[in-house]
PDB file of N, CA and C in Angstrom:
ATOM      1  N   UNK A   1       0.961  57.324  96.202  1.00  0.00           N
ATOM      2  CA  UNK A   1      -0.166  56.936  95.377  1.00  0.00           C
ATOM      3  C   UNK A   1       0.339  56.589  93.983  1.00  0.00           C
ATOM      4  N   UNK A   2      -0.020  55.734  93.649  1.00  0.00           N
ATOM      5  CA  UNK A   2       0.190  55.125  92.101  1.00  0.00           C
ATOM      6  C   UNK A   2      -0.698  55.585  91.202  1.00  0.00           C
ATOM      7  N   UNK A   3      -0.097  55.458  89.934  1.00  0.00           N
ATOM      8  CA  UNK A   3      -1.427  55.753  88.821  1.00  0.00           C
ATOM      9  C   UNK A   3      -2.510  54.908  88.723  1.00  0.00           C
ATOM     10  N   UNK A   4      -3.381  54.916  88.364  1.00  0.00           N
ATOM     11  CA  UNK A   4      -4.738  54.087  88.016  1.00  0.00           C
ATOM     12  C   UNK A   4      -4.398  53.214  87.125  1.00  0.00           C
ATOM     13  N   UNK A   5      -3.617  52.870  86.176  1.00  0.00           N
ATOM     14  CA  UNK A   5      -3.373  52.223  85.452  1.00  0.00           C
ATOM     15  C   UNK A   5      -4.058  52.235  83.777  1.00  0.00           C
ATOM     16  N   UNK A   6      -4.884  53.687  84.112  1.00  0.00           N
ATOM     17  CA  UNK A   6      -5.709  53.720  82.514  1.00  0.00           C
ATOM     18  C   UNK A   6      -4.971  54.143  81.549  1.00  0.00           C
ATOM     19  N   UNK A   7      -3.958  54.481  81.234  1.00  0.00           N
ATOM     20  CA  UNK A   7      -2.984  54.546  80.215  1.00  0.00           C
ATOM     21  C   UNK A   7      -1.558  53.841  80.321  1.00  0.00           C
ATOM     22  N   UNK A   8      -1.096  52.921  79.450  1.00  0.00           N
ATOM     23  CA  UNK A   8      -0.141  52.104  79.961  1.00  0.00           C
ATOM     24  C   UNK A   8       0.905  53.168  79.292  1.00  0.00           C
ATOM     25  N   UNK A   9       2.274  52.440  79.866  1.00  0.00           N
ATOM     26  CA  UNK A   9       3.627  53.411  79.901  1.00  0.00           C
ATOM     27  C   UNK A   9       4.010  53.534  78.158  1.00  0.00           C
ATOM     28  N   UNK A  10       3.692  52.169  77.533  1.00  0.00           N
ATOM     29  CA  UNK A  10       4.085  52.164  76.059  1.00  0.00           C
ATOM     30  C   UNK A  10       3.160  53.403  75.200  1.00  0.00           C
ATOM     31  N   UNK A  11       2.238  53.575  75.675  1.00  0.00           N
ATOM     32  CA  UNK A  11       1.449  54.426  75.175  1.00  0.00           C
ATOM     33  C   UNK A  11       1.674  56.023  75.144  1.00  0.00           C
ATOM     34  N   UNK A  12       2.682  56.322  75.979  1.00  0.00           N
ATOM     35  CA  UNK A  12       2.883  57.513  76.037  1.00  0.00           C
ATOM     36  C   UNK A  12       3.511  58.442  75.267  1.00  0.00           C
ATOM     37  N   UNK A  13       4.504  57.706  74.461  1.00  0.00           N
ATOM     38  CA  UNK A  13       5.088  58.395  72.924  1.00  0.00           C
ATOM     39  C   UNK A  13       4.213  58.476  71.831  1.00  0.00           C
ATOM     40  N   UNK A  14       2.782  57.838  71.658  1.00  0.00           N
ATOM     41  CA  UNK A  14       1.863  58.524  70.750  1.00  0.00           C
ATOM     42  C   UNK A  14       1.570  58.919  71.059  1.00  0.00           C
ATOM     43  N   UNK A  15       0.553  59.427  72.720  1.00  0.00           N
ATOM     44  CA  UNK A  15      -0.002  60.286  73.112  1.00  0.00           C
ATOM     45  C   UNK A  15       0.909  61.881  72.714  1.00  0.00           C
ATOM     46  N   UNK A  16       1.999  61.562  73.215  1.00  0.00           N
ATOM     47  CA  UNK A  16       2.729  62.781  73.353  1.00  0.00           C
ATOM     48  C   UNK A  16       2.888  63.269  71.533  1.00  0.00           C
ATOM     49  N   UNK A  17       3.225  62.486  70.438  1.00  0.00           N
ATOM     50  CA  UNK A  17       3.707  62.556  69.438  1.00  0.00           C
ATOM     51  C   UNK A  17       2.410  63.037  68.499  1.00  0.00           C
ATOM     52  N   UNK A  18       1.006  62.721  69.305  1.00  0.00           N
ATOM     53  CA  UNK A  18      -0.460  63.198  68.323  1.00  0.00           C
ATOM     54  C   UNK A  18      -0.760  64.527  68.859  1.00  0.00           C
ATOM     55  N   UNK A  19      -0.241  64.702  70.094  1.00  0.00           N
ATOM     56  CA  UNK A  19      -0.159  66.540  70.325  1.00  0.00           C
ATOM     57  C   UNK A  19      -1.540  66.720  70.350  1.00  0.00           C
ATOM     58  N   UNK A  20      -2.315  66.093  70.959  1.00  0.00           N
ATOM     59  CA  UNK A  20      -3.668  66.446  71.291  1.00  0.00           C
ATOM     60  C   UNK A  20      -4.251  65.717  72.943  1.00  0.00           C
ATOM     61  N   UNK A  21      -3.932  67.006  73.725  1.00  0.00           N
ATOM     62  CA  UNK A  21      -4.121  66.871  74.879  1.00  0.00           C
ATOM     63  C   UNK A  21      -5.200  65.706  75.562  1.00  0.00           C
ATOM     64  N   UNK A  22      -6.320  66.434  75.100  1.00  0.00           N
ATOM     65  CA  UNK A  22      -7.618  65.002  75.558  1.00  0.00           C
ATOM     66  C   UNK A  22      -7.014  64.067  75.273  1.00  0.00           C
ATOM     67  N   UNK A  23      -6.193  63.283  74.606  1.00  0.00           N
ATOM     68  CA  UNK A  23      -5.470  61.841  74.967  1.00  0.00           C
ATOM     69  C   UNK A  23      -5.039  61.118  76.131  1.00  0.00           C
ATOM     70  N   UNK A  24      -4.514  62.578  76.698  1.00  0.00           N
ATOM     71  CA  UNK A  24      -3.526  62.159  77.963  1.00  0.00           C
ATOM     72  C   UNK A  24      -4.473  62.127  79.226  1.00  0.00           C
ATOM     73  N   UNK A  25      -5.749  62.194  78.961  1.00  0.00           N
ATOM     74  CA  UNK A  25      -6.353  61.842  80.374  1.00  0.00           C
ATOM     75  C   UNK A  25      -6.651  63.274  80.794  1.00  0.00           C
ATOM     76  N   UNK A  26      -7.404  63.218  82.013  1.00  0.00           N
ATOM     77  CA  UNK A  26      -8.175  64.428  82.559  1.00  0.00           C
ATOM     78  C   UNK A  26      -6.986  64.984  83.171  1.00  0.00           C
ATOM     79  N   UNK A  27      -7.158  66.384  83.389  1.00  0.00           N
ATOM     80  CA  UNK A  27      -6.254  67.674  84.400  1.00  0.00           C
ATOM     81  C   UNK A  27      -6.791  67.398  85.396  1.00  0.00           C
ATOM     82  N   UNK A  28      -6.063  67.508  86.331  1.00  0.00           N
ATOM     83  CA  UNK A  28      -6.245  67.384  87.909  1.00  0.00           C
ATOM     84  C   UNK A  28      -6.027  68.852  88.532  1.00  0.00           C
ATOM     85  N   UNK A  29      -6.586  69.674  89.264  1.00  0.00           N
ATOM     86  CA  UNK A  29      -5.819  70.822  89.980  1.00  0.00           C
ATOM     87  C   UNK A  29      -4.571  69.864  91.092  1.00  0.00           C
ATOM     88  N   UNK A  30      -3.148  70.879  90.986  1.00  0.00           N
ATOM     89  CA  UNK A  30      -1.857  70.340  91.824  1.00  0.00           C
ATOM     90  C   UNK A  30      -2.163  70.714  93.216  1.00  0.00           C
ATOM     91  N   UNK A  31      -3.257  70.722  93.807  1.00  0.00           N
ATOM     92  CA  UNK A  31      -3.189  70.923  95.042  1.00  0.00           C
ATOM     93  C   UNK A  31      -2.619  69.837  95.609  1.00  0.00           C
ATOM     94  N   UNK A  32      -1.830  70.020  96.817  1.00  0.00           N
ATOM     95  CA  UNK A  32      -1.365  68.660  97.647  1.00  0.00           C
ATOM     96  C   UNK A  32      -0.124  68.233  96.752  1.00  0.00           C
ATOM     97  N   UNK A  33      -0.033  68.459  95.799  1.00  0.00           N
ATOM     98  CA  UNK A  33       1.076  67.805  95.043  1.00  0.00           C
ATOM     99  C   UNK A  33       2.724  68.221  95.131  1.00  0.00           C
ATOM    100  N   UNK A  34       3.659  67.195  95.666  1.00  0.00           N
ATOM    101  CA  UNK A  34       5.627  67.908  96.223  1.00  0.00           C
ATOM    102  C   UNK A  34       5.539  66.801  96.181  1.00  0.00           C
ATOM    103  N   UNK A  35       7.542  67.015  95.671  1.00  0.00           N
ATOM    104  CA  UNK A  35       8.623  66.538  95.263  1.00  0.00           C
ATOM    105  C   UNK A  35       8.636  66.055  96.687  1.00  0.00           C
ATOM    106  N   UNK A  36       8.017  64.094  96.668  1.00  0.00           N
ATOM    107  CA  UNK A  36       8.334  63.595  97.887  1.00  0.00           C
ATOM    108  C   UNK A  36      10.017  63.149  97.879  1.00  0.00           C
ATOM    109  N   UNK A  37      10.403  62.463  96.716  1.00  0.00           N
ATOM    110  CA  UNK A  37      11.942  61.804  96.772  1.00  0.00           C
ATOM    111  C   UNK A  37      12.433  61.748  95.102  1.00  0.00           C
ATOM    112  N   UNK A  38      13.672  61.959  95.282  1.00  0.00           N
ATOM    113  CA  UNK A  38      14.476  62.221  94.012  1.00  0.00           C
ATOM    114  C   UNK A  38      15.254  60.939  94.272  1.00  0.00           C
ATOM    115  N   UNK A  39      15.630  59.867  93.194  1.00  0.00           N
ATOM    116  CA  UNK A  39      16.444  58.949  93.595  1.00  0.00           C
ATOM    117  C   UNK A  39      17.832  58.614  93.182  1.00  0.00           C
ATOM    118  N   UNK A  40      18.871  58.347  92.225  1.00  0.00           N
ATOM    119  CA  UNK A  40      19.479  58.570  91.376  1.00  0.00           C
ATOM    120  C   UNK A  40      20.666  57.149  91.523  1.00  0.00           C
ATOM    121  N   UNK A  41      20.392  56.492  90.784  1.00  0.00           N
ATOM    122  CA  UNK A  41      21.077  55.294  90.731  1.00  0.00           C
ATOM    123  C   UNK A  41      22.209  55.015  89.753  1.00  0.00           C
TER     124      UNK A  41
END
């Protein structure tokens, strides 16, 4: 499954850098959620 696309990738160093959570989009509970593949190129 892919992201939704409501926050683009450039956006993520202010989100992270304004340190105010409600930015980053809603919490999800991790149910269902594993390490399908690690890749390393």
């Amino acid at each position: 499954m892919l992201a939704c696309g409501k926050i683009k990738p450039e956006d993520i160093p202010n989100i992270i850098s304004e340190k105010k959570r409600e930015n980053a989009g809603k919490t999800l509970p991790p149910y269902g959620l594993y390490l399908l593949n690690v890749q390393y190129e």
